[in-house]
C-alpha atoms as a PDB file:
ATOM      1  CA  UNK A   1      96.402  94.960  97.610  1.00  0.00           C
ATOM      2  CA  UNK A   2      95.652  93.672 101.002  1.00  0.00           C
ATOM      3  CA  UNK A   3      95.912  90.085 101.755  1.00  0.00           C
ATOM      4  CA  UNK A   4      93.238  88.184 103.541  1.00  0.00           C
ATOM      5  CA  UNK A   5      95.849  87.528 106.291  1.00  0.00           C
ATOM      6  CA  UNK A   6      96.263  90.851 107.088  1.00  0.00           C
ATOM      7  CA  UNK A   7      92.963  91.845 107.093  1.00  0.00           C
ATOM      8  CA  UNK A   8      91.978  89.227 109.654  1.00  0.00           C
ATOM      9  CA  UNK A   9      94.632  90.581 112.056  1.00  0.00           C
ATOM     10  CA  UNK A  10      93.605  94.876 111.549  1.00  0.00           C
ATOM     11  CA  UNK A  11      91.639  96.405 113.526  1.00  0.00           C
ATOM     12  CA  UNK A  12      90.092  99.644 114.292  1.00  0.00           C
ATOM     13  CA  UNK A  13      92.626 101.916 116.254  1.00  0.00           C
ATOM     14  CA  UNK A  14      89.776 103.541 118.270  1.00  0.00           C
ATOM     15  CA  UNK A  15      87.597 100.659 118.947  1.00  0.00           C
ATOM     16  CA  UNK A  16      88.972  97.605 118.110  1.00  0.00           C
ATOM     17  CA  UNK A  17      86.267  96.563 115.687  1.00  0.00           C
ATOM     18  CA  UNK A  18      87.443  94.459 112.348  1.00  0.00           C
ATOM     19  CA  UNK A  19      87.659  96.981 109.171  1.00  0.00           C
ATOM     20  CA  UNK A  20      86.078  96.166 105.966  1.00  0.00           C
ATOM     21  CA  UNK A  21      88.292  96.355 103.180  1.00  0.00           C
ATOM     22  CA  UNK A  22      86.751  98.616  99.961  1.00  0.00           C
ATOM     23  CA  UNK A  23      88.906  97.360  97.386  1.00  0.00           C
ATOM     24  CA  UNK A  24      87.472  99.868  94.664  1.00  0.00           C
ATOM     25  CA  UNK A  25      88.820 102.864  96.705  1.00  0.00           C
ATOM     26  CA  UNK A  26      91.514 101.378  98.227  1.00  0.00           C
ATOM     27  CA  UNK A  27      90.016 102.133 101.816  1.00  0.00           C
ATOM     28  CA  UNK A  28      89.230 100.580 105.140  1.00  0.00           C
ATOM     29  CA  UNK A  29      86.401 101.061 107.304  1.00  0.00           C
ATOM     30  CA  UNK A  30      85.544 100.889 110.385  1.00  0.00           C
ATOM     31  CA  UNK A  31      81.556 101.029 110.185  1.00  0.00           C
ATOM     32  CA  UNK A  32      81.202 101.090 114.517  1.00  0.00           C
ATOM     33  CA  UNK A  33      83.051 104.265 114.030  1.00  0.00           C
ATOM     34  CA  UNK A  34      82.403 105.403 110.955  1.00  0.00           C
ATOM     35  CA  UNK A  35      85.674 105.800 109.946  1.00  0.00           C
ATOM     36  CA  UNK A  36      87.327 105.624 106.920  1.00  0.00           C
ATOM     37  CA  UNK A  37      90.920 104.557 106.838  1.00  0.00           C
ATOM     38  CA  UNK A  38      93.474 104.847 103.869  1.00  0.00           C
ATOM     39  CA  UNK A  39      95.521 103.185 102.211  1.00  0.00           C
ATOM     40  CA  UNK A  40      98.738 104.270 100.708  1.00  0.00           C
ATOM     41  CA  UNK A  41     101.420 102.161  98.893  1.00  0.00           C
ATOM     42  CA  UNK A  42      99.810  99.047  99.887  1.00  0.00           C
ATOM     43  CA  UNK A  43     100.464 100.260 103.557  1.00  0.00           C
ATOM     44  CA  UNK A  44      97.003 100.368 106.231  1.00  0.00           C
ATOM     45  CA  UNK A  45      97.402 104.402 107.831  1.00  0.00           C
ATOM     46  CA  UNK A  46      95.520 103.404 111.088  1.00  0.00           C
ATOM     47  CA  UNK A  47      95.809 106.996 112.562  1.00  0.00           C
ATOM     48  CA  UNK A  48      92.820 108.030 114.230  1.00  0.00           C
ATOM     49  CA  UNK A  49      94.260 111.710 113.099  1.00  0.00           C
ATOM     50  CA  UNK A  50      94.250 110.624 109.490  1.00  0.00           C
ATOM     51  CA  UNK A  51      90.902 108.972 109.351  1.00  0.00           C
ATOM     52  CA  UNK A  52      88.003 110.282 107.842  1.00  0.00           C
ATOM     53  CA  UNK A  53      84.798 110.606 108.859  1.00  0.00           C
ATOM     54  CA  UNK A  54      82.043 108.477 106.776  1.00  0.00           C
ATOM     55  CA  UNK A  55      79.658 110.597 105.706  1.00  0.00           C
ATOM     56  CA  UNK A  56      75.478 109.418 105.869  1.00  0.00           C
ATOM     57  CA  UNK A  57      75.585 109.877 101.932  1.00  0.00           C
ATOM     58  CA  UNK A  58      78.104 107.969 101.157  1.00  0.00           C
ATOM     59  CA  UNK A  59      77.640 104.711  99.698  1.00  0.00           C
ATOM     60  CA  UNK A  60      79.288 102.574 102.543  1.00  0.00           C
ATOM     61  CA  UNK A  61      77.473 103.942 105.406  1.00  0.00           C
ATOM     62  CA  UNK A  62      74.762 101.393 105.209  1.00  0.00           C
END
């Protein structure tokens, strides 16, 4: 898990916009982007080369 410390200090690697945290998947995202970000062990990979894209079905592109 994340803490709220943390998360007010990440950022989006590509356009420096705050990430929203998706505790159910265990994912950040950057909506300006529309980016999805993972996390493994507990760890934020902030790799623009290991994001993926959010898809315009899926449920967090609102």
């Amino acid at each position: 898990m994340i803490s709220k410390e943390l998360l007010d200090i990440l950022a989006c690697p590509k356009c420096k916009s705050d990430l929203k945290f998706e505790k159910e998947e265990n994912i950040l995202i950057c909506k300006n982007c529309k980016l999805i970000f993972p996390i493994i062990d507990d760890i934020p990979v902030l790799l623009i080369e290991e994001a993926k894209p959010l898809d315009q079905n899926d449920k967090y592109y609102r």
